[in-house]
PDB file of N, CA and C in Angstrom:
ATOM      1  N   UNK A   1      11.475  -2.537  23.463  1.00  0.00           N
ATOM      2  CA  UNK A   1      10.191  -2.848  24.054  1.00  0.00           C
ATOM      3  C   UNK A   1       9.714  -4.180  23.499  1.00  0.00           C
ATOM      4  N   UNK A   2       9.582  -4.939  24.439  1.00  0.00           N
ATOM      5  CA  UNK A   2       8.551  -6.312  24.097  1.00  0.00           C
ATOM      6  C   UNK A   2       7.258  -6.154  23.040  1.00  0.00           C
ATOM      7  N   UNK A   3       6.877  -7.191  22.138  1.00  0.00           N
ATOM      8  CA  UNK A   3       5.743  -7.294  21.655  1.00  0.00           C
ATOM      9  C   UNK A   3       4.853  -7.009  22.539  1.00  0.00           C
ATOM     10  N   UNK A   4       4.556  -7.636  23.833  1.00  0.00           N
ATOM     11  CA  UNK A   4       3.305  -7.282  24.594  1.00  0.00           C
ATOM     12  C   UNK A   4       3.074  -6.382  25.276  1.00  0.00           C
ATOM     13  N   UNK A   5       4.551  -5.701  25.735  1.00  0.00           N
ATOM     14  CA  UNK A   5       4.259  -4.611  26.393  1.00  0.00           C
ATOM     15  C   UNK A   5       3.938  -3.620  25.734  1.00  0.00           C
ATOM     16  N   UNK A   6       3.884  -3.350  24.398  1.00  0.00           N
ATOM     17  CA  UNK A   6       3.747  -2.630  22.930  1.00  0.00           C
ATOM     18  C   UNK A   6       2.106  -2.966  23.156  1.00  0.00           C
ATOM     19  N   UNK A   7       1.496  -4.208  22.808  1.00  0.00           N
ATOM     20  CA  UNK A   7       0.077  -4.283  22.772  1.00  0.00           C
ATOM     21  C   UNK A   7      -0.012  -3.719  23.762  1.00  0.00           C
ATOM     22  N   UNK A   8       0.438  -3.860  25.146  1.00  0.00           N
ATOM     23  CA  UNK A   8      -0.532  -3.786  26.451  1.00  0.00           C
ATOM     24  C   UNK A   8      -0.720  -1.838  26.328  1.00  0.00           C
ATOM     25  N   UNK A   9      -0.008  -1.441  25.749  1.00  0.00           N
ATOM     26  CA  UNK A   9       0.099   0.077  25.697  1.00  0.00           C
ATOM     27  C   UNK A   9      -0.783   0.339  25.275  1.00  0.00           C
ATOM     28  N   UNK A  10      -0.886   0.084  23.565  1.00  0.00           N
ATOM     29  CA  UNK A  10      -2.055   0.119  22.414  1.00  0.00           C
ATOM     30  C   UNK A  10      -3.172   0.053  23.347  1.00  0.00           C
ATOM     31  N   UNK A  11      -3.335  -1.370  24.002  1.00  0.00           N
ATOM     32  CA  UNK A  11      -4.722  -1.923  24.371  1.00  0.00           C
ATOM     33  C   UNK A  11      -5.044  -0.401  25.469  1.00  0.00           C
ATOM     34  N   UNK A  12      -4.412  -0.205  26.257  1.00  0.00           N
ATOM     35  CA  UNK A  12      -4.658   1.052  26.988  1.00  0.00           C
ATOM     36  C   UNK A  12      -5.092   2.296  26.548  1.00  0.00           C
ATOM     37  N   UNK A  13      -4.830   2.465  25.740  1.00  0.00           N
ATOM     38  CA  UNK A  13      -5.549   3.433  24.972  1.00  0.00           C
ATOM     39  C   UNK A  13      -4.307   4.723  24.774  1.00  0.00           C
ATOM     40  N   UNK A  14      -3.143   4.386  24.578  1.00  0.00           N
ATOM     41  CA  UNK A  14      -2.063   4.720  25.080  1.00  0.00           C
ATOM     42  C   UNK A  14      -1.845   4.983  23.528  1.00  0.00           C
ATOM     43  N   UNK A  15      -2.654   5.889  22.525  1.00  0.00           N
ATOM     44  CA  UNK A  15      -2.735   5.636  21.133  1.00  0.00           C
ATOM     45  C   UNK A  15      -1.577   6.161  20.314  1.00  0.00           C
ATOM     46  N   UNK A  16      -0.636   7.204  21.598  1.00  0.00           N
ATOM     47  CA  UNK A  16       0.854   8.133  20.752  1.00  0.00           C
ATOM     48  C   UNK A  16       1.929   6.582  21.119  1.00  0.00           C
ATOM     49  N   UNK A  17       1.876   6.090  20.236  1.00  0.00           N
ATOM     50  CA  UNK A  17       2.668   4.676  19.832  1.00  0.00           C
ATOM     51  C   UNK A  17       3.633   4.951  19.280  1.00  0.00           C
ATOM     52  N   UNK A  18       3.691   6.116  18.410  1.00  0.00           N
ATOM     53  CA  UNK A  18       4.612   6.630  17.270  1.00  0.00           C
ATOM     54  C   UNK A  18       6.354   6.320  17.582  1.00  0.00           C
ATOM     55  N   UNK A  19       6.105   6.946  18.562  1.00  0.00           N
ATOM     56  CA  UNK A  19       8.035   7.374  19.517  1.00  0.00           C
ATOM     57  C   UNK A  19       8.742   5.918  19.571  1.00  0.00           C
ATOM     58  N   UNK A  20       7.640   4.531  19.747  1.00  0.00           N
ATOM     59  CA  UNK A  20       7.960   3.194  19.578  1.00  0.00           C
ATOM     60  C   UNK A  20       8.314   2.428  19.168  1.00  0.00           C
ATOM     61  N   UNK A  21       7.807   2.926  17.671  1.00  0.00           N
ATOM     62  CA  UNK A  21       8.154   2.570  16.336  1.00  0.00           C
ATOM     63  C   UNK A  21       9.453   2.479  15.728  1.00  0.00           C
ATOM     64  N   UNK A  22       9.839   1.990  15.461  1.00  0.00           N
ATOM     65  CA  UNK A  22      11.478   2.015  14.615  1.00  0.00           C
ATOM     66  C   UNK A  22      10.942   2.547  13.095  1.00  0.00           C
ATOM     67  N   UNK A  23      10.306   3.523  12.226  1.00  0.00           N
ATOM     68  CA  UNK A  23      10.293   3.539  11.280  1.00  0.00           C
ATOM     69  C   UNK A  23      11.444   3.662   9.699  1.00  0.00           C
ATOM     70  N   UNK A  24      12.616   3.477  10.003  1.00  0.00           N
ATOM     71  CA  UNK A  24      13.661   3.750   9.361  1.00  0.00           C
ATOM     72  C   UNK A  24      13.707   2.491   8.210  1.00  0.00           C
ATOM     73  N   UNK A  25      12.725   1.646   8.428  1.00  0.00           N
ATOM     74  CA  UNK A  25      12.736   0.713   7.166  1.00  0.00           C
ATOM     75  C   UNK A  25      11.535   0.442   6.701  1.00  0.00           C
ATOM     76  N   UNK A  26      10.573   1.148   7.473  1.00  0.00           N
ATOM     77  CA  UNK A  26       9.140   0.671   6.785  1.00  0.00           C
ATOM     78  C   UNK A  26       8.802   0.803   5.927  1.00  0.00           C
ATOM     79  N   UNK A  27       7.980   0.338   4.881  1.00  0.00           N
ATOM     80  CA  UNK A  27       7.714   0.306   3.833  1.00  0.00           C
ATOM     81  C   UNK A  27       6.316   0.240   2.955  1.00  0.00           C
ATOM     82  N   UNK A  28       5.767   0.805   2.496  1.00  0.00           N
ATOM     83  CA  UNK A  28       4.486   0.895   2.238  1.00  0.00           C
ATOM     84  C   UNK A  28       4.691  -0.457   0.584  1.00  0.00           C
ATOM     85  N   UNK A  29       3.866  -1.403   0.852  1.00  0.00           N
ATOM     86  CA  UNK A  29       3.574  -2.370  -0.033  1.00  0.00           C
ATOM     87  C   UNK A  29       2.646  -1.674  -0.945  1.00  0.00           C
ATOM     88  N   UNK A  30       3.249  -2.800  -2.116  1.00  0.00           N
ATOM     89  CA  UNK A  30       2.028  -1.732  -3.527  1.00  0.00           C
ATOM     90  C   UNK A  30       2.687  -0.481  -3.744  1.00  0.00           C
ATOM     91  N   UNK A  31       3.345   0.161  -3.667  1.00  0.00           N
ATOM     92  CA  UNK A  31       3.609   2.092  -3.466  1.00  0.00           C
ATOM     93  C   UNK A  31       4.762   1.922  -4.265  1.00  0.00           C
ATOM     94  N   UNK A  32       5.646   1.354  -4.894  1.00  0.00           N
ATOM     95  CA  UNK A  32       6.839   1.211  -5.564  1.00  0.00           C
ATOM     96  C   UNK A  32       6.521   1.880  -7.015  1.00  0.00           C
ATOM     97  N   UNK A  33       6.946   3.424  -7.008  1.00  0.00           N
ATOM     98  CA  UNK A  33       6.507   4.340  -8.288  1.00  0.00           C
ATOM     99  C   UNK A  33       7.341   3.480  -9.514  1.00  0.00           C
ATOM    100  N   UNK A  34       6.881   3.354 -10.705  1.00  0.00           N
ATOM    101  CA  UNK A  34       6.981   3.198 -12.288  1.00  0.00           C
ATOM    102  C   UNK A  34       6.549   4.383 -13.049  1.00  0.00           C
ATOM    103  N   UNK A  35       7.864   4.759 -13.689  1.00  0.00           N
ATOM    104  CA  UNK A  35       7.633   6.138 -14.539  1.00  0.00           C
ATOM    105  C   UNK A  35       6.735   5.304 -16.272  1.00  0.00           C
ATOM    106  N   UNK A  36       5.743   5.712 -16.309  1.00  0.00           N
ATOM    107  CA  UNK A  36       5.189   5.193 -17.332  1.00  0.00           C
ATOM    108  C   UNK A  36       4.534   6.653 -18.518  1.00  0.00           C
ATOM    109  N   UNK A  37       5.101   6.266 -19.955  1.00  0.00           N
ATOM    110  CA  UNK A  37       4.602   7.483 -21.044  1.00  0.00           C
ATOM    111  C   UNK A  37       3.508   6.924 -21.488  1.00  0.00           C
ATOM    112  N   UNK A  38       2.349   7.845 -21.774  1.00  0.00           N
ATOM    113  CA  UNK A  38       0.897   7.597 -22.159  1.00  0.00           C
ATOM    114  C   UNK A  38       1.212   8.641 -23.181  1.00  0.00           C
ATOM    115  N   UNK A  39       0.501   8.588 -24.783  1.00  0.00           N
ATOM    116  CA  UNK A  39       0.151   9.535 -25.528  1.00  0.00           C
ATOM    117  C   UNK A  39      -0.989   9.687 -25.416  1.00  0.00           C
ATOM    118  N   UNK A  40      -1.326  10.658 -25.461  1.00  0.00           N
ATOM    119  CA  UNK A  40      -2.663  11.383 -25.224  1.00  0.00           C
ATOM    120  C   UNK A  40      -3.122  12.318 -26.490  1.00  0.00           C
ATOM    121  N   UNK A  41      -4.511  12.215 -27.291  1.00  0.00           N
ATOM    122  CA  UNK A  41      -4.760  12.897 -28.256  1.00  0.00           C
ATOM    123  C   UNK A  41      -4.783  14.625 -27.535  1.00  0.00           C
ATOM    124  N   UNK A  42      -4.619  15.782 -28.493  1.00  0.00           N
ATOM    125  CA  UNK A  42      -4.331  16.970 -28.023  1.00  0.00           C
ATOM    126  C   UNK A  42      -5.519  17.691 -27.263  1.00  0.00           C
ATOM    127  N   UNK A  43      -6.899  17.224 -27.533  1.00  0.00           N
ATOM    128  CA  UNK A  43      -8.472  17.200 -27.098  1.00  0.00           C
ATOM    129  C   UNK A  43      -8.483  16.629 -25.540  1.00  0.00           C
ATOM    130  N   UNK A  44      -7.739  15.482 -25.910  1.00  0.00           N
ATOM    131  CA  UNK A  44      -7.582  14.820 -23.911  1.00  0.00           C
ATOM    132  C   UNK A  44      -6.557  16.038 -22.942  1.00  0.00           C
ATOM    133  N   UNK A  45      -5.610  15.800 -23.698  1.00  0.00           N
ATOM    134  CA  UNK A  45      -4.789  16.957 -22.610  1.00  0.00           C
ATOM    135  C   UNK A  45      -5.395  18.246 -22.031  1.00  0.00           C
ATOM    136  N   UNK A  46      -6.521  18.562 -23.381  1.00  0.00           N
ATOM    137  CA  UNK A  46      -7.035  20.582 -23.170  1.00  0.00           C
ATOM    138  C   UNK A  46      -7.964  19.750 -21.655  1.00  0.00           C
ATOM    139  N   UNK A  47      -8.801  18.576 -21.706  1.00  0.00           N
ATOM    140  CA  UNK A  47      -9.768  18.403 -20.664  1.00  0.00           C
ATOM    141  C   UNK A  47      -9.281  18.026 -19.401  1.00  0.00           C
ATOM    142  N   UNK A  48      -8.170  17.570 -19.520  1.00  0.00           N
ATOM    143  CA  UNK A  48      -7.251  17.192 -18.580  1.00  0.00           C
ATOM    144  C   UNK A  48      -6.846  17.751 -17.689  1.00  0.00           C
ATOM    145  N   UNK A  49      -6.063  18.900 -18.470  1.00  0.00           N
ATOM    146  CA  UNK A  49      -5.808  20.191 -17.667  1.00  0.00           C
ATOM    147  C   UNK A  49      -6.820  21.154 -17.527  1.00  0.00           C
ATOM    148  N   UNK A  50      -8.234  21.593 -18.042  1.00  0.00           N
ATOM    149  CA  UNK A  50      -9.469  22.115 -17.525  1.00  0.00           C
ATOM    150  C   UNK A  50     -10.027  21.326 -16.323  1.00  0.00           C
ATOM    151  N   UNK A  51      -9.787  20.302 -16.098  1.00  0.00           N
ATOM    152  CA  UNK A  51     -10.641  19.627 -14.999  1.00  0.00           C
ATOM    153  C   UNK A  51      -9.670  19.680 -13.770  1.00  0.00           C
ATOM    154  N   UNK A  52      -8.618  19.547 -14.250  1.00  0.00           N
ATOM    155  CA  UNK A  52      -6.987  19.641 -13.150  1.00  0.00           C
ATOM    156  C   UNK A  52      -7.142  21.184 -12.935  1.00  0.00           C
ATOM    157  N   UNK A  53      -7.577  22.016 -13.593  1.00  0.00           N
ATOM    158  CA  UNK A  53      -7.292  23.365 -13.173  1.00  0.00           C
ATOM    159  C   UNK A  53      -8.397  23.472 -12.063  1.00  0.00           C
ATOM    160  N   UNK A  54      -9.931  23.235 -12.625  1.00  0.00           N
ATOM    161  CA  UNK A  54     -10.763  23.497 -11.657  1.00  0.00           C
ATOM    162  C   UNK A  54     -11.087  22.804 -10.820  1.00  0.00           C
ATOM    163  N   UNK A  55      -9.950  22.006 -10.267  1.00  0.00           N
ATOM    164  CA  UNK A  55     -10.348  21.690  -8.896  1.00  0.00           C
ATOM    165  C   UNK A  55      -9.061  21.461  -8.227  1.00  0.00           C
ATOM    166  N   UNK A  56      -8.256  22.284  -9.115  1.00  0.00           N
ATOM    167  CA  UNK A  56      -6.731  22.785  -8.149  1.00  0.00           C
ATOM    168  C   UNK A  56      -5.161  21.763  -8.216  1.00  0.00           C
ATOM    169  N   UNK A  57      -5.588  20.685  -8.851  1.00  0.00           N
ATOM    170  CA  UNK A  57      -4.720  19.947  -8.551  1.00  0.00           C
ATOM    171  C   UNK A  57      -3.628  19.812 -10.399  1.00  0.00           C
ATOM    172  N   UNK A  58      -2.545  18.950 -10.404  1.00  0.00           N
ATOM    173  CA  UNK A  58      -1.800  18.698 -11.698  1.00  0.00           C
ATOM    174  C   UNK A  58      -2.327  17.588 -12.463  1.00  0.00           C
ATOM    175  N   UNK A  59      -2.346  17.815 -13.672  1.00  0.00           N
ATOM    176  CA  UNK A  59      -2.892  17.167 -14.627  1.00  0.00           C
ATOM    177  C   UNK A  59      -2.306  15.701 -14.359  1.00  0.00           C
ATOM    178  N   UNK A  60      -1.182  15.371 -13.808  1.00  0.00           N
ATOM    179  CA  UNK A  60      -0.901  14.194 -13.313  1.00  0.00           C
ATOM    180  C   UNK A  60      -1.614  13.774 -12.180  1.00  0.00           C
ATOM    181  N   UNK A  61      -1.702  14.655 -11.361  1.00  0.00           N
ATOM    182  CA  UNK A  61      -2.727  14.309 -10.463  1.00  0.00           C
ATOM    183  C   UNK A  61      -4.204  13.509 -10.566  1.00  0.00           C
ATOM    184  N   UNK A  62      -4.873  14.388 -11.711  1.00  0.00           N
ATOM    185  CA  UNK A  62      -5.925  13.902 -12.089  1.00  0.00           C
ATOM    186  C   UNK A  62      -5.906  12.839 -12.578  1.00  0.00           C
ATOM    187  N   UNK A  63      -5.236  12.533 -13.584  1.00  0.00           N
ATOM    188  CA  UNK A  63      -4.727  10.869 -14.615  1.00  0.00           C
ATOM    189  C   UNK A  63      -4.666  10.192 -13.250  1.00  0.00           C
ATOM    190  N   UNK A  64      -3.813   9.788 -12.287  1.00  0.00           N
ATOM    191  CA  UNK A  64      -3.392   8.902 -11.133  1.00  0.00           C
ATOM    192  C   UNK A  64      -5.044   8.820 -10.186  1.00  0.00           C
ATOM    193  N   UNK A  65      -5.626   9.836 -10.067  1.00  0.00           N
ATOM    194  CA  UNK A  65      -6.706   9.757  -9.299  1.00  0.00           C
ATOM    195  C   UNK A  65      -7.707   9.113 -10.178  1.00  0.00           C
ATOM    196  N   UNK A  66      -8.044   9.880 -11.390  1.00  0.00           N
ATOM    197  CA  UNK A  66      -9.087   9.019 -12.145  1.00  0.00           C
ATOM    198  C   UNK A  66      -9.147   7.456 -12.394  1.00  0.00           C
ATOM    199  N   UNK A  67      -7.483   7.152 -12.336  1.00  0.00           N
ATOM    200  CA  UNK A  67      -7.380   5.872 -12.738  1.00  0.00           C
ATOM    201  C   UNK A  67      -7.233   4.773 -11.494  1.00  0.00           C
ATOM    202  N   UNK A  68      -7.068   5.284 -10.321  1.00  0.00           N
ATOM    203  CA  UNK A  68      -7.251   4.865  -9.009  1.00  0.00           C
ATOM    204  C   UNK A  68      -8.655   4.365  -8.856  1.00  0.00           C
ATOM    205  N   UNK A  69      -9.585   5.550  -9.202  1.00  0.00           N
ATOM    206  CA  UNK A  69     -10.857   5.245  -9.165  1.00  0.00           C
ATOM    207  C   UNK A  69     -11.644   3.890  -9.788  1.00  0.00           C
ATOM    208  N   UNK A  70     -11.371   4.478 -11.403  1.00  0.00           N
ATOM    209  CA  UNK A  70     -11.701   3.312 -12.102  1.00  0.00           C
ATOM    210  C   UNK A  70     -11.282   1.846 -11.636  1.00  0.00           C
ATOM    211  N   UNK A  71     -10.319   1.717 -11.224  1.00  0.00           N
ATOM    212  CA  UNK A  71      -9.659   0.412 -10.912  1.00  0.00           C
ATOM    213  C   UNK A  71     -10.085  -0.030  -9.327  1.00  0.00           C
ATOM    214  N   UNK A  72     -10.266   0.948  -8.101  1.00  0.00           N
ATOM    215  CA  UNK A  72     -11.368   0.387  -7.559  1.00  0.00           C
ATOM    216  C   UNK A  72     -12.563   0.275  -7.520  1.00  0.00           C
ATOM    217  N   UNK A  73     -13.288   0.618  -8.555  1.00  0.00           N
ATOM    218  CA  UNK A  73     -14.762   0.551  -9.017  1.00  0.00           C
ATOM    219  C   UNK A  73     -14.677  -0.939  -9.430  1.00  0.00           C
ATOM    220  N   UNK A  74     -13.597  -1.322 -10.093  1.00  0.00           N
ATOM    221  CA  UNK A  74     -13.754  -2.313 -11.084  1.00  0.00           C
ATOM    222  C   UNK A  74     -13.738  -3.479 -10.325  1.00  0.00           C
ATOM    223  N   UNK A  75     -13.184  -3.188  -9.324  1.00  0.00           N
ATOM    224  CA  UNK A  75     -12.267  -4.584  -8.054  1.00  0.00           C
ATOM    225  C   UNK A  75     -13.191  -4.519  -7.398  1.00  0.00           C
ATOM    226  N   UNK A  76     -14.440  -3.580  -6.636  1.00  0.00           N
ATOM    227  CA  UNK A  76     -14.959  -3.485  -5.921  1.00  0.00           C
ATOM    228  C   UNK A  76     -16.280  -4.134  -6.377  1.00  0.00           C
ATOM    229  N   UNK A  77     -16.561  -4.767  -7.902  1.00  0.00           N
ATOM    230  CA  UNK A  77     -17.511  -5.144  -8.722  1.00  0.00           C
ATOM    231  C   UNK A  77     -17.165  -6.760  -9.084  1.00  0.00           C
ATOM    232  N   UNK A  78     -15.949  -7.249  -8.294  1.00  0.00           N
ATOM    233  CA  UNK A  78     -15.721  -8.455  -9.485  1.00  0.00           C
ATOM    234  C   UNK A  78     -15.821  -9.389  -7.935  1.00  0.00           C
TER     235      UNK A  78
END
């Protein structure tokens, strides 16, 4: 399919685009995982995993989200 005949679809409102797509190489920029070790005092981990418990998710979870946050708070300020 042509570039424009691709827009002219989009522009139509023709929004299931998906089937169009070649996705077999796409690539999400920024997203390239790094295994990184943090020590953590034994007081951080108990809150870590209390706050990861009550609201369902893994204590890795929480670390990656909290620190997501902070870092667009920080970008979103400068």
């Amino acid at each position: 399919m042509k570039a424009n005949e691709f827009d002219k679809k989009f522009d139509n409102n023709k929004l299931d685009i998906i089937d169009d797509l070649d996705l077999s190489s796409a690539k999400r920029l920024n997203q390239v995982q790094k295994r990184v070790n943090v020590d953590f005092p034994t007081w951080v981990i108990d809150s870590l995993d209390k706050e990861a418990s009550r609201i369902g998710v893994t204590r890795q979870s929480i670390i990656k989200l909290w620190l997501v946050e902070r870092l667009e708070e920080r970008s979103s300020r400068v």
